[in-house]
Each structure stands twice: as C-alpha cells, then as structure tokens.
Protein backbone atom coordinates (compact mmCIF):
# COMPACT_ATOMS: atom_id res chain seq x y z
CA UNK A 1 129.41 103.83 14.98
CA UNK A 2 125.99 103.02 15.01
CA UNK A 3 124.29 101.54 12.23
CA UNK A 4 120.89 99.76 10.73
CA UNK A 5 119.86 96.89 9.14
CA UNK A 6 116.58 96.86 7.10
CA UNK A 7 114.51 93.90 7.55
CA UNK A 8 112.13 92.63 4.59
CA UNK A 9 110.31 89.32 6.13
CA UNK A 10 107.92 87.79 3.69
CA UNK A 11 104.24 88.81 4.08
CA UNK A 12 102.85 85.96 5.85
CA UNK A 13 102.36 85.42 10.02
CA UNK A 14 104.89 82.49 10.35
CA UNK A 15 107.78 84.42 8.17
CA UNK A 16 106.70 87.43 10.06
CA UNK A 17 106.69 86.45 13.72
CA UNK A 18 110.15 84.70 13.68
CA UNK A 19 111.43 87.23 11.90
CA UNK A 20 110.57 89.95 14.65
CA UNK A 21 111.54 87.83 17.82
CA UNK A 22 115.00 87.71 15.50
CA UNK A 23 115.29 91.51 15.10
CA UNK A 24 113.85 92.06 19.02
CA UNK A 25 117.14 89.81 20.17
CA UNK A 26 119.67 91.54 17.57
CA UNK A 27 119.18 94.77 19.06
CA UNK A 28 118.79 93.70 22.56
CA UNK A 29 122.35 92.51 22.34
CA UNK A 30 123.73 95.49 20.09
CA UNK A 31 123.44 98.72 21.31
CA UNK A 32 124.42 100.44 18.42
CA UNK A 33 122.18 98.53 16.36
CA UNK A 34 118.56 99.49 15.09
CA UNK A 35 116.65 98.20 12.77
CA UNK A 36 113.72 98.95 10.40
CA UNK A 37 111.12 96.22 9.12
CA UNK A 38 109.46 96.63 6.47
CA UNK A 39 106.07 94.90 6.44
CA UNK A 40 105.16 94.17 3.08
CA UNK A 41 100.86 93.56 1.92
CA UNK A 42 99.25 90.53 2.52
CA UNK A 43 97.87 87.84 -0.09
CA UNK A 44 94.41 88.87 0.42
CA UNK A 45 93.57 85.42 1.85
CA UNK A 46 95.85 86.29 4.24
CA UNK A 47 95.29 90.24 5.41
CA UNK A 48 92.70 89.84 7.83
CA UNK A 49 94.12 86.98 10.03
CA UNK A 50 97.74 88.92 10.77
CA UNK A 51 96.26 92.63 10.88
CA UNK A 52 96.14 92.42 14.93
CA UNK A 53 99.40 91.12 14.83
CA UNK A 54 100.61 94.03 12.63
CA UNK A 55 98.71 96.58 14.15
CA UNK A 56 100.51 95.47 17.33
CA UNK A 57 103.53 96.13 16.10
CA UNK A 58 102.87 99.42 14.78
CA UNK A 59 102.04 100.68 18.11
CA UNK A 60 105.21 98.92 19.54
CA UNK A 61 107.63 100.97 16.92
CA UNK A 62 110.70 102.94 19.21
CA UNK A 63 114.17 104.51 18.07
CA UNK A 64 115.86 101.01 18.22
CA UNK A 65 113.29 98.89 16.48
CA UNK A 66 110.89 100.19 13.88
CA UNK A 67 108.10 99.00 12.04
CA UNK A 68 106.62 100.49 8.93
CA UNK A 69 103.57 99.45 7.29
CA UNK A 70 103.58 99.14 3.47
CA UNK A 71 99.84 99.52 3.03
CA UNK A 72 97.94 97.56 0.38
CA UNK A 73 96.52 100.79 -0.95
CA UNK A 74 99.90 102.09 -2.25
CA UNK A 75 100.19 99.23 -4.79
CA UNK A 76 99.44 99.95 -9.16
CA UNK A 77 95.36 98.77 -8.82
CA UNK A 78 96.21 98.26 -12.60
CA UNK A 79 98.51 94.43 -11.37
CA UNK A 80 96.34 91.69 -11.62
CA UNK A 81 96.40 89.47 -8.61
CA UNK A 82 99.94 87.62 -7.82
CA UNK A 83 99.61 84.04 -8.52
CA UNK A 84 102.78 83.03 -6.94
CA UNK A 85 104.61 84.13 -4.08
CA UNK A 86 107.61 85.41 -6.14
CA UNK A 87 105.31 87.34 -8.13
CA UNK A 88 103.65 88.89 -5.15
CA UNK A 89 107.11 90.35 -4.04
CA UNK A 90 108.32 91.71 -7.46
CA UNK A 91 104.94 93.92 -7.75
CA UNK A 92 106.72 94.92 -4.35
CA UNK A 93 109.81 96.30 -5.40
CA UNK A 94 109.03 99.60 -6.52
CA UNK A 95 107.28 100.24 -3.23
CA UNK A 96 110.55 98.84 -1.01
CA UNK A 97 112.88 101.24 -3.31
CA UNK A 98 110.52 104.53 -2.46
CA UNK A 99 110.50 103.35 1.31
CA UNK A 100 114.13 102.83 1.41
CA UNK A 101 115.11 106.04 -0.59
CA UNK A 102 113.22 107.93 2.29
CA UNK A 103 114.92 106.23 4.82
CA UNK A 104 118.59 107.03 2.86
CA UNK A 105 117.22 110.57 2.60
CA UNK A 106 116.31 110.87 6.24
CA UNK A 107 119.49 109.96 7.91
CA UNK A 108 121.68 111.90 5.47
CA UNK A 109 120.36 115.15 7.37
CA UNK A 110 119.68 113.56 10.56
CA UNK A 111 122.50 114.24 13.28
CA UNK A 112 124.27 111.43 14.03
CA UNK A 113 122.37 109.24 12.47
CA UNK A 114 122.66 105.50 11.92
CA UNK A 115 124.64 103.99 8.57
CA UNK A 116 122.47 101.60 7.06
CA UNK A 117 124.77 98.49 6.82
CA UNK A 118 122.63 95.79 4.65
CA UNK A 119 118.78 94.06 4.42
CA UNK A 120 118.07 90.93 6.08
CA UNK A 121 115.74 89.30 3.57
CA UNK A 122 113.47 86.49 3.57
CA UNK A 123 114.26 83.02 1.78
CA UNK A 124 111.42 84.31 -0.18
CA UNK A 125 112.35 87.77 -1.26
CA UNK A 126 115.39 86.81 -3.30
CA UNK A 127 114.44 89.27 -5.49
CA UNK A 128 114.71 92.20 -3.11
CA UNK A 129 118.69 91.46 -3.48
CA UNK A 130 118.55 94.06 -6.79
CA UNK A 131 117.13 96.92 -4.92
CA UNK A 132 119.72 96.41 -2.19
CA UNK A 133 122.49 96.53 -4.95
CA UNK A 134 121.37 99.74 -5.81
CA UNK A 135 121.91 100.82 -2.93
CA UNK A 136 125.39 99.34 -2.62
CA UNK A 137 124.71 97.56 0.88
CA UNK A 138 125.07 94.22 0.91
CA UNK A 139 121.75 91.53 1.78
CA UNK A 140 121.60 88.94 4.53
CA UNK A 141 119.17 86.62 4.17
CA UNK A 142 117.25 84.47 6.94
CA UNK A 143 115.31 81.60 6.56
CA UNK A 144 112.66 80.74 8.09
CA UNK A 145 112.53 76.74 7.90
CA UNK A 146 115.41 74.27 8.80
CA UNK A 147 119.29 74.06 7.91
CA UNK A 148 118.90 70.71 6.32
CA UNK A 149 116.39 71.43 3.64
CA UNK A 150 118.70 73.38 1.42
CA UNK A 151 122.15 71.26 1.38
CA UNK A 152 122.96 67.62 1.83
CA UNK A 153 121.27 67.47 5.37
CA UNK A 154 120.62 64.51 6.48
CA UNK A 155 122.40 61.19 7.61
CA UNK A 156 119.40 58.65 5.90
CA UNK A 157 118.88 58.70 2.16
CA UNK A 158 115.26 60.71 1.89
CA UNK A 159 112.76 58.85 -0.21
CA UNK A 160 111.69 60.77 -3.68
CA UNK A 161 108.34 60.30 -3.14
CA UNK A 162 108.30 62.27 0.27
CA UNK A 163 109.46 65.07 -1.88
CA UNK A 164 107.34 68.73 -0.75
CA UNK A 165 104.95 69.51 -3.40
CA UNK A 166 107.51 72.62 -4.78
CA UNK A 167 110.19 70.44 -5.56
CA UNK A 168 108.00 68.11 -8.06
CA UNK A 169 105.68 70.96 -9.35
CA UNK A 170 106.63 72.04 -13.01
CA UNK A 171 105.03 75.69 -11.26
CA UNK A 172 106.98 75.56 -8.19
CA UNK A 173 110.21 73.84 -8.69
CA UNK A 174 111.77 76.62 -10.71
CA UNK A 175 110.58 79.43 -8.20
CA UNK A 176 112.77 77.58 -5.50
CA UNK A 177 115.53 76.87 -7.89
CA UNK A 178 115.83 80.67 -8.31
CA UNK A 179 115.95 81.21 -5.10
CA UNK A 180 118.24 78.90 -4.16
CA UNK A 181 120.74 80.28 -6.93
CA UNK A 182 120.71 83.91 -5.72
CA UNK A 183 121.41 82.39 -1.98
CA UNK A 184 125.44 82.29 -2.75
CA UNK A 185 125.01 86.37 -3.45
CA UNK A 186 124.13 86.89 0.33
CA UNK A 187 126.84 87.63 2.88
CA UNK A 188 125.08 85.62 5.43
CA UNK A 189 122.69 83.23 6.13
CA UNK A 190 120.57 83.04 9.43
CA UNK A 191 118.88 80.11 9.95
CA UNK A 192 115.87 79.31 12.94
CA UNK A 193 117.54 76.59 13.81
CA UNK A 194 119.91 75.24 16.81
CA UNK A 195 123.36 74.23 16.29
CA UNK A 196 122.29 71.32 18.84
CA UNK A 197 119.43 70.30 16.87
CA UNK A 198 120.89 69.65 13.06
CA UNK A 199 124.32 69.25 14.19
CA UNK A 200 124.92 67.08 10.94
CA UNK A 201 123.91 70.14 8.35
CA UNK A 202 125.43 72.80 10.43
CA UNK A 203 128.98 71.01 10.26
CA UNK A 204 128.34 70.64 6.42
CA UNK A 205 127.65 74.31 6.49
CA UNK A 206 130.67 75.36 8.55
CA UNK A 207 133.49 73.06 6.78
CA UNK A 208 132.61 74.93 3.46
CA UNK A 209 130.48 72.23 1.56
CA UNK A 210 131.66 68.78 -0.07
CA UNK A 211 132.54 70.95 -3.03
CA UNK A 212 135.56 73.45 -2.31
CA UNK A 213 135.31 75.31 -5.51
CA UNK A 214 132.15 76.35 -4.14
CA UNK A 215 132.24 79.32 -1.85
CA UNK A 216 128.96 79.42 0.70
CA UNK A 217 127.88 82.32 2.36
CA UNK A 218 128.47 82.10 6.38
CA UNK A 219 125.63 80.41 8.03
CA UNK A 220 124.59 81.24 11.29
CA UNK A 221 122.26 79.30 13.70
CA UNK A 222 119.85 82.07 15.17
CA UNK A 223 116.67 79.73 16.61
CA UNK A 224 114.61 79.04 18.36
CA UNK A 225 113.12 82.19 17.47
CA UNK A 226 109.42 82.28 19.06
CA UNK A 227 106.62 84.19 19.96
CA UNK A 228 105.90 83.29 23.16
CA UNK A 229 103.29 85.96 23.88
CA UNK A 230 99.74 84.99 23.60
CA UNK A 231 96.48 87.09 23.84
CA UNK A 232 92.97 84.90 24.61
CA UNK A 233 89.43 85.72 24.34
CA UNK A 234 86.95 84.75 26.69
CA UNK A 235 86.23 81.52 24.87
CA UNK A 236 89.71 80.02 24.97
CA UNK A 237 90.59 80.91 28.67
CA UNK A 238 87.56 79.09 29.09
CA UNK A 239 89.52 76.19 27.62
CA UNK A 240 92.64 76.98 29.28
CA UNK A 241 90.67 76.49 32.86
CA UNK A 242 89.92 72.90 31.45
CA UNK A 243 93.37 71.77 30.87
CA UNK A 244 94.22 73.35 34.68
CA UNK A 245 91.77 71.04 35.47
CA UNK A 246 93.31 67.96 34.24
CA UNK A 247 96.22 65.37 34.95
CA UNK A 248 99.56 66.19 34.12
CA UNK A 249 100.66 64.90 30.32
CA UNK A 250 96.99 63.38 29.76
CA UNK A 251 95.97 65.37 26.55
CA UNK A 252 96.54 65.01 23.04
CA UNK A 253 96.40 68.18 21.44
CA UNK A 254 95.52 68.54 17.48
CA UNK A 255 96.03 71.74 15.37
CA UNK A 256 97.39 72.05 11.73
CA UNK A 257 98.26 75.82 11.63
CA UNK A 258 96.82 78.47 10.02
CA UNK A 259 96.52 76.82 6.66
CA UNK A 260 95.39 73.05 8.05
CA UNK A 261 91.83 71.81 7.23
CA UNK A 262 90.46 68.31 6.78
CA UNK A 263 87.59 66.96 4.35
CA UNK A 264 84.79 65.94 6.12
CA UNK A 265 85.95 62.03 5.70
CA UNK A 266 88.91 62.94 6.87
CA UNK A 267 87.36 64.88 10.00
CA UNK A 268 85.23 61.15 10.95
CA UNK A 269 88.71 59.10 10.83
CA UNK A 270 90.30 61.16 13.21
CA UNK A 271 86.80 61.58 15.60
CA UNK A 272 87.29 57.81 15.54
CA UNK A 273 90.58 57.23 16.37
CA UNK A 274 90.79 59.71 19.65
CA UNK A 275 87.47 57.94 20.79
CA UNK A 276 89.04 54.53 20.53
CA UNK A 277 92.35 55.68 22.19
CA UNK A 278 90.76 56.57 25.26
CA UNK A 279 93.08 59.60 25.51
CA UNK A 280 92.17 63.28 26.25
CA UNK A 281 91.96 65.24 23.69
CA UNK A 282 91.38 69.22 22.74
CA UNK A 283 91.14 69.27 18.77
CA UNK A 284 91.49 72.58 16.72
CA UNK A 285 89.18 71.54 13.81
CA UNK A 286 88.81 73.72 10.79
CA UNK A 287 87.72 72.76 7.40
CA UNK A 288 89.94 72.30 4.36
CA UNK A 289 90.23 75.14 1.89
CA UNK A 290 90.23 74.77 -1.87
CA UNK A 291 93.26 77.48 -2.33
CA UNK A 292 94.80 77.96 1.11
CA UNK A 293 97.27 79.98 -0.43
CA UNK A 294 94.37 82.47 -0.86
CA UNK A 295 92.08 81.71 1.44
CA UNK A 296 92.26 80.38 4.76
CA UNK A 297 90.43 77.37 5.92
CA UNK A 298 87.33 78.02 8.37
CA UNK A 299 85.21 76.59 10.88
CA UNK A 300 82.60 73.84 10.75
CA UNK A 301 79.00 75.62 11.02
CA UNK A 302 77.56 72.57 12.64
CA UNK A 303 80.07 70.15 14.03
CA UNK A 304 76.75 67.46 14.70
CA UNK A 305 76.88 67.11 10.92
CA UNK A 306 80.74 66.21 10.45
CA UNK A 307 81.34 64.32 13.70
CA UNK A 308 80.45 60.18 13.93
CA UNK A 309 76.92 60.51 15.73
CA UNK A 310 76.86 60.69 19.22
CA UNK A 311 80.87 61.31 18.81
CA UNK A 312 80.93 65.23 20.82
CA UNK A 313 77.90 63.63 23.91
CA UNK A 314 79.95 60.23 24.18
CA UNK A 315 83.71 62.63 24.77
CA UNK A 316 82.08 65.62 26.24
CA UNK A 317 84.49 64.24 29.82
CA UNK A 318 87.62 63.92 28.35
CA UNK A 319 87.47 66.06 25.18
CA UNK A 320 87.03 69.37 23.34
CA UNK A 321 86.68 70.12 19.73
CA UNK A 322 87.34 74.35 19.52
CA UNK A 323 87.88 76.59 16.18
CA UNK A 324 91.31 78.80 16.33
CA UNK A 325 93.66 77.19 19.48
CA UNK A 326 96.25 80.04 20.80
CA UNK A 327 98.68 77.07 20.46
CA UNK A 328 101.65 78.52 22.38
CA UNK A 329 99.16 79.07 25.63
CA UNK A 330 98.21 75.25 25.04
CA UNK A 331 101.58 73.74 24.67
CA UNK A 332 102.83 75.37 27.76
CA UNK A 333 100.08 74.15 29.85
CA UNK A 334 101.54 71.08 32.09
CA UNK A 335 98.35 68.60 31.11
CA UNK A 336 99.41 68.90 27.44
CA UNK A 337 101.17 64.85 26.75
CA UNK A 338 101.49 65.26 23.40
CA UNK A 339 100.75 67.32 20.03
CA UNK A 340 99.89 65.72 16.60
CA UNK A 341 101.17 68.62 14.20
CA UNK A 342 101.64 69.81 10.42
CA UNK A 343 104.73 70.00 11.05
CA UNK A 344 105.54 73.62 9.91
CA UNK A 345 108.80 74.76 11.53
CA UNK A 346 107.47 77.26 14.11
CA UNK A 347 104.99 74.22 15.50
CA UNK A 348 108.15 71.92 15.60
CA UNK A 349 110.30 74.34 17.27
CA UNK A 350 107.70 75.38 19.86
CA UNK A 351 106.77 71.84 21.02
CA UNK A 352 110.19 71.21 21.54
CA UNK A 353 110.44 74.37 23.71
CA UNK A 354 107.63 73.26 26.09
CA UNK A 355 109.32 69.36 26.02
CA UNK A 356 105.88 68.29 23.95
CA UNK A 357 106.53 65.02 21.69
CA UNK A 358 104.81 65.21 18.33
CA UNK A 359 102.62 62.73 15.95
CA UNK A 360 104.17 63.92 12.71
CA UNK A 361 101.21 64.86 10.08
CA UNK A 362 102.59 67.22 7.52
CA UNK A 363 100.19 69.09 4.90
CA UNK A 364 101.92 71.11 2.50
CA UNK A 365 105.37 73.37 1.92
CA UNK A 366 108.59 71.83 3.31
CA UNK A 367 106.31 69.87 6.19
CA UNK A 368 106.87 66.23 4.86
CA UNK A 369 110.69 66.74 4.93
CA UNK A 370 110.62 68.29 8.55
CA UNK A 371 108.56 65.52 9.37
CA UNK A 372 110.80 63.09 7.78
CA UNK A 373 113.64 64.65 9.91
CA UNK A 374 111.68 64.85 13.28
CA UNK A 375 110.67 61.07 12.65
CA UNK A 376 113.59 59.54 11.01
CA UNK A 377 116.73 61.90 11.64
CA UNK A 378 116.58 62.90 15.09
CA UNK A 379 114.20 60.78 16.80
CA UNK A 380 111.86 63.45 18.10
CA UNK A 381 108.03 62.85 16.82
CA UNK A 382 106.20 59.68 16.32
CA UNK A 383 105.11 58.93 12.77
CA UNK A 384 101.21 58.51 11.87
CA UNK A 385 102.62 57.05 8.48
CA UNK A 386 105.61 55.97 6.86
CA UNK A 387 105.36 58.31 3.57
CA UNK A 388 102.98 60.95 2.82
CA UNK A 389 100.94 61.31 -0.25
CA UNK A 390 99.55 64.41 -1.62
CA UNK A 391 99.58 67.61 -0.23
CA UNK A 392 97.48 70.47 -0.29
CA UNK A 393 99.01 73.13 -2.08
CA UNK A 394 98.35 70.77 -4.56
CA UNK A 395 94.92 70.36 -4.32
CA UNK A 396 92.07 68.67 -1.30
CA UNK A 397 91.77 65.90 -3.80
CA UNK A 398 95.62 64.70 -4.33
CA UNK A 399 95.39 63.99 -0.52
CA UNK A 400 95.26 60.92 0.83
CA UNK A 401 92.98 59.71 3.66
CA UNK A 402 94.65 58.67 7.20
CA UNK A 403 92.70 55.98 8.54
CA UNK A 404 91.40 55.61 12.18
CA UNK A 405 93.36 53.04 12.64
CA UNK A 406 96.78 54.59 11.72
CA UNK A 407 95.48 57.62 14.07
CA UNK A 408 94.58 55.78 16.75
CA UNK A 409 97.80 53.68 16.50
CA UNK A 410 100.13 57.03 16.59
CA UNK A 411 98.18 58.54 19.51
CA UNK A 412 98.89 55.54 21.62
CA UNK A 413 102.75 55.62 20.84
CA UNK A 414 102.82 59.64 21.25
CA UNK A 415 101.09 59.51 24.96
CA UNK A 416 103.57 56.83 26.30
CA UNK A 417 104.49 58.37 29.23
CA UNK A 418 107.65 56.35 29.65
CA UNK A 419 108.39 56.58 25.32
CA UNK A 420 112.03 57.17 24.07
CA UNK A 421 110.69 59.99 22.06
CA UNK A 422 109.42 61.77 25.05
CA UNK A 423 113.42 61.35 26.24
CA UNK A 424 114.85 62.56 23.67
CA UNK A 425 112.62 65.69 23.37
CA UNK A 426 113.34 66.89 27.07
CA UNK A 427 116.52 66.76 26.67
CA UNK A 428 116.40 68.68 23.26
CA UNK A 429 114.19 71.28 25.07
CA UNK A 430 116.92 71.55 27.36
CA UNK A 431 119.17 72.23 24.68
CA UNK A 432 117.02 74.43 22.86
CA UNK A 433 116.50 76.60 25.99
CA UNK A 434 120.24 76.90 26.86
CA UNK A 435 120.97 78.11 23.18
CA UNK A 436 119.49 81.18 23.75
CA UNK A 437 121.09 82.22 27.28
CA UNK A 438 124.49 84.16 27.72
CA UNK A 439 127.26 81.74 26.31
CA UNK A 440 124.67 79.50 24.12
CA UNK A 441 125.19 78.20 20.89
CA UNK A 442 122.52 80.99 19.16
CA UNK A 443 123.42 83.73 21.09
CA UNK A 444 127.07 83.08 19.85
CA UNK A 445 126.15 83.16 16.23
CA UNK A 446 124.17 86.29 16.61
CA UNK A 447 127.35 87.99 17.98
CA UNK A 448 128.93 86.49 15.35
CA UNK A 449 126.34 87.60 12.91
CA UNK A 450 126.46 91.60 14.41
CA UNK A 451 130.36 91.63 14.43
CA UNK A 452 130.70 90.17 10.37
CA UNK A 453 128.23 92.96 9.80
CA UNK A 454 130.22 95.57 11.41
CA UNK A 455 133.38 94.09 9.26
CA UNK A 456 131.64 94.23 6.29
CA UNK A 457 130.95 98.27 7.21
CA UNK A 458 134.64 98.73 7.18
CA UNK A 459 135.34 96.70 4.10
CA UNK A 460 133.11 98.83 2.17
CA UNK A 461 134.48 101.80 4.06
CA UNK A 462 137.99 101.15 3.05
C-alpha cells in the first residue's frame, strides 16, 4: 500500500534544510513512501536569505518527494505582523487546512493513489497538531535541536544561569512550555541526533522515562541530517583556492550562523586575539542586529573602521576577514584545524562530520546548553568561557563582552594538533558517519520510524 506523509518544517533555513535531507532519506529507503512539504512564509527578516534555497526546491519537486510553496501573498493582509514564532504559525493554519483539503481531494479521485498516513511537524508547529486531528491522521513531530534539551539529559547538574534566554523569559518560557505539553500527543518523535552521540538521553528515552505513569511517545534518532551541497560565487572560490593553498589543520575558522553579529567592541577583541595567537584564520564577520529575529545581521561597510589599525595589512599572510562563508565548503576543506561556532545544532553536527573541533561561543536559542553539552558532557569543543551571559534574542546590550584574552586563550587550546578534544571528535565523526550507512544506528530508527507508521495505518484501518 503506498502511502504519504505531509511534512510542515518551520519557516526558517536551519528547520528547513534538516528537515528536507530527513524526508530525501525516508523515501530513498521506502519505496512506497512519498511525501509532501509544505513550505510555510518567511518572517520577513528572513524571506530573502532562504528564497534560493526554496526556489531550488521547487524546481527539484518529483512524484516521490514534493514541495509546495505557501506563498506570502495568500495570507489575511488584515494580521498584523507575528511577534512570536507561535503566532507566526497559527496565522498559518487556515492556509495548511486549504492546502491539505486539496491534497485529500486529489487522491480521492486519483487511481491508485497514496493514503496519507500522518504530518511530520516541527518542534515549533505544535499547533498544526489540531488541523491534523481534523483530519483524523495522526502527527509525528521532529525536532530539530538535540535529545537532551527536552528530558533529564545530561550526566552533570547544568548551572541555572546557563539557562537559553526562552526558558527565563516571562515572553518565551510559556511558548516552550506549550509546546512541550502537546509533545506527549505525537506518535513519534524524530530527533537530529545520533544514538552514539547522547547515548545517556536516548537510553532515558527508550526505558520509558524515570516516571512510569508517564507514557512518552517513541523517539527515534534520525541525524546527522545535513546539507552537504554547497553553491559558491566567484568571491568565495576565490577563498576556497586560499585554504588549498595552505597547511593541513592550520586555520581557525569563525562564523556565527545566519543570525551571529558582533558590536564593534566586540569585533576589536576578537581582531586581537587571532593576531596574538599567531594562527590562521578566515573570519565570517557580520555586524550584530538589533532584532535578529526580524532582521538579519549584515556586513561591515568599511572593515578599516572596525578593525584595530593596521589589524587587516599586519594578517593579510595568514588571514581573511569575508562577509557570508558557505560553511559546509569550508569545513570540508583539509587546512580547516578548527572552528569557533554559535553553537546552533546544524554547525555542531557538521563540524563533527568533517572531524573539526570547536571553540564553543553560543549566541542565542538553545546554543548555551549545546555548548554546555559539547564542552562539559561529551568532551567535544573547547570552551572560550565557563558560563555565558546574555544572549541576543534578548537584546545587543544584555551581552557580555569576550575579552582578547579569553579568545586568544581558546584558539590556542582548539588548534592543538595533538589535543584530546581533537581525539575524541574523530572518532565521533567516525561514528556519526557509520550511523547513516546500511546497518547504522539512524538508518535503523528510520526503518523503525517507516514500519510504526505503516502499523499505525492498520490500527486506524481496523
């Protein structure tokens, strides 16, 4: 019997891009599988940076994998702007309901035509768990971040003050609690993660919780789900023919994602501290936003005026300072020794993938605790400082300056050729690589995933 799952990833280029690579290895391992994802509008901050990516996908739509564009234009112009990300998808849910009504209506006078068996929804579109109830399918929901953010996950007591900005905001702490809540109405959870990775949250996961009254949805370790393809214009192969062009492990690279910025005080400390470390270095700079929920940061207009004097004649040998990086193209290059991050999960997952060791500098969202894991849990990233104040979803200001010195002092540690973090983090890339072949731990629990799916079919069947 063949059958469909409708896919409803939250509208931003992180959520979006692991949540394709997911649905490109479901149905390369299902045959009678298909799927439809629904691409939802864009904070407006955020439209213009993913619309390649998007169009891209549009043009890459078949019978077994389908994208469909839910255009900003067919939204009530009457809705004031979203202020929250939970409000953003609820102004979405009469548009998801049309879109999947057409698709009900389309294969119930379409030969032989798929059953649609349930939504995969993001950790973010909770709320999308109504319109799949009307339906009567059941929802599936796959999150995007790590396992051990949402139970007991860890093996050290995490310090309260490390806590992400959501979970101490009297704005954002109930949105998540929400969330969390309508988790236990999923049938599944997927989670882009490796069983090898947070061994200690999985097991938590799998022997039913420390609390047997409670009943958890199954939970299903689906990572490391990357986009590994990589488009360049002219000005970063340019930069891609300097790292050919240099030693094996010698460069430090820098970038903060598509949200990261610095002050320009901020911008000065670091300038100082890769001077003094004597380390190559290519350095995404951007500046920091004052909303970078809706609007991105952007590039320095004159770097002479941000930069110590002197700072870009005295490095021009040994360093570049560049706008957008195409990260994945830089982290598989061989002369990349190291890679001070934000920390978002996709960054963490894909240094680990090319065997890069990380200087842990988180910036907002769930970042200090996946720092606090990478540092303190498993052993994988160098820290820059013990505990992280401020963060920028909750404004430049609340954030506190890194120093040269504590820079300096992390780049050092993280370009140790011979380090015990640079250990540890082949061998997890090992790991990481060998989930995703025939017999590994991920591509297990996606079989596992397709065949409770298939049961779940029948159940409602019989």
């Amino acid at each position: 019997m063949k059958f469909e799952l409708v896919f409803i990833p939250y509208p931003s280029i992180s959520h979006l891009r692991s949540t394709v690579e997911m649905a490109k290895l479901l149905v390369e391992q299902e045959n009678l599988l298909t799927i439809s994802v629904l691409i939802l509008p864009f904070l407006s901050g955020n439209a213009a940076a993913a619309s390649p990516y998007v169009e891209a996908l549009s043009a890459a739509s078949n019978d077994r994998l389908r994208y469909e564009v839910i255009s900003a234009e067919d939204q009530p112009t009457s809705e004031p702007e979203p202020t929250t990300l939970d409000m953003h998808i609820e102004t979405q849910i009469p548009t998801v309901r049309r879109a999947v009504a057409k698709l009900f209506d389309h294969y119930s006078i379409l030969p032989n035509s798929p059953r649609i068996a349930g939504f995969v929804l993001d950790m973010f579109c909770t709320s999308l768990i109504d319109v799949a109830n009307e339906f009567d399918v059941p929802s599936y929901l796959f999150y995007t971040s790590n396992a051990g953010l949402v139970v007991p996950g860890l093996t050290r007591p995490y310090p309260v003050k490390c806590l992400p900005h959501g979970l101490a905001s009297e704005l954002w702490l109930p949105i998540y609690v929400n969330h969390s809540r309508r988790f236990k109405e999923m049938k599944g959870i997927l989670v882009n993660t490796v069983a090898e990775l947070e061994p200690y949250v999985l097991e938590y996961f799998w022997s039913g919780g420390d609390d047997t009254n409670i009943i958890t949805p199954r939970v299903y370790s689906v990572g490391p789900l990357l986009h590994l393809e990589h488009q360049v214009d002219e000005t970063q192969v340019e930069i891609l023919k300097w790292l050919d062009k240099q030693p094996a492990r010698s460069v430090v690279f820098l970038c903060f994602g598509s949200m990261g910025g610095f002050s320009e005080e901020q911008v000065r400390e670091i300038a100082m501290a890769l001077e003094r470390s004597g380390h190559s270095f290519l350095w995404s700079l951007r500046r920091s936003s004052p909303n970078i929920l809706n609007e991105h940061p952007e590039e320095f207009k004159n770097l002479e005026d941000v930069l110590p004097r002197g700072f870009l004649e005295r490095t021009q040998e040994r360093g570049r300072v560049i706008g957008w990086a195409p990260q994945v193209a830089i982290l598989a290059s061989p002369a990349i020794g190291g890679f001070v991050t934000h920390c978002g999960w996709n960054s963490v997952l894909e240094s680990l993938w090319f065997g890069v060791p990380t200087a842990a500098w988180p910036l907002y969202a769930e970042q200090k605790f996946n720092a606090f894991e990478m540092v303190e849990e498993l052993g994988l990233a160098v820290e820059i400082k013990r505990y992280w104040r401020g963060d920028y979803l909750g404004g430049v200001a609340a954030v506190e300056l890194v120093t040269a010195e504590e820079i300096e002092r992390a780049v050092r540690c993280l370009m140790n050729k011979d380090g015990e973090v640079r250990k540890r983090v082949k061998e997890m890339s090992k790991k990481c690589h060998a989930a995703l072949v025939v017999g590994g731990s991920s591509r297990i629990a996606m079989r596992k995933f397709i065949q409770d799916v298939v049961k779940n079919i029948a159940l409602a069947c019989s």
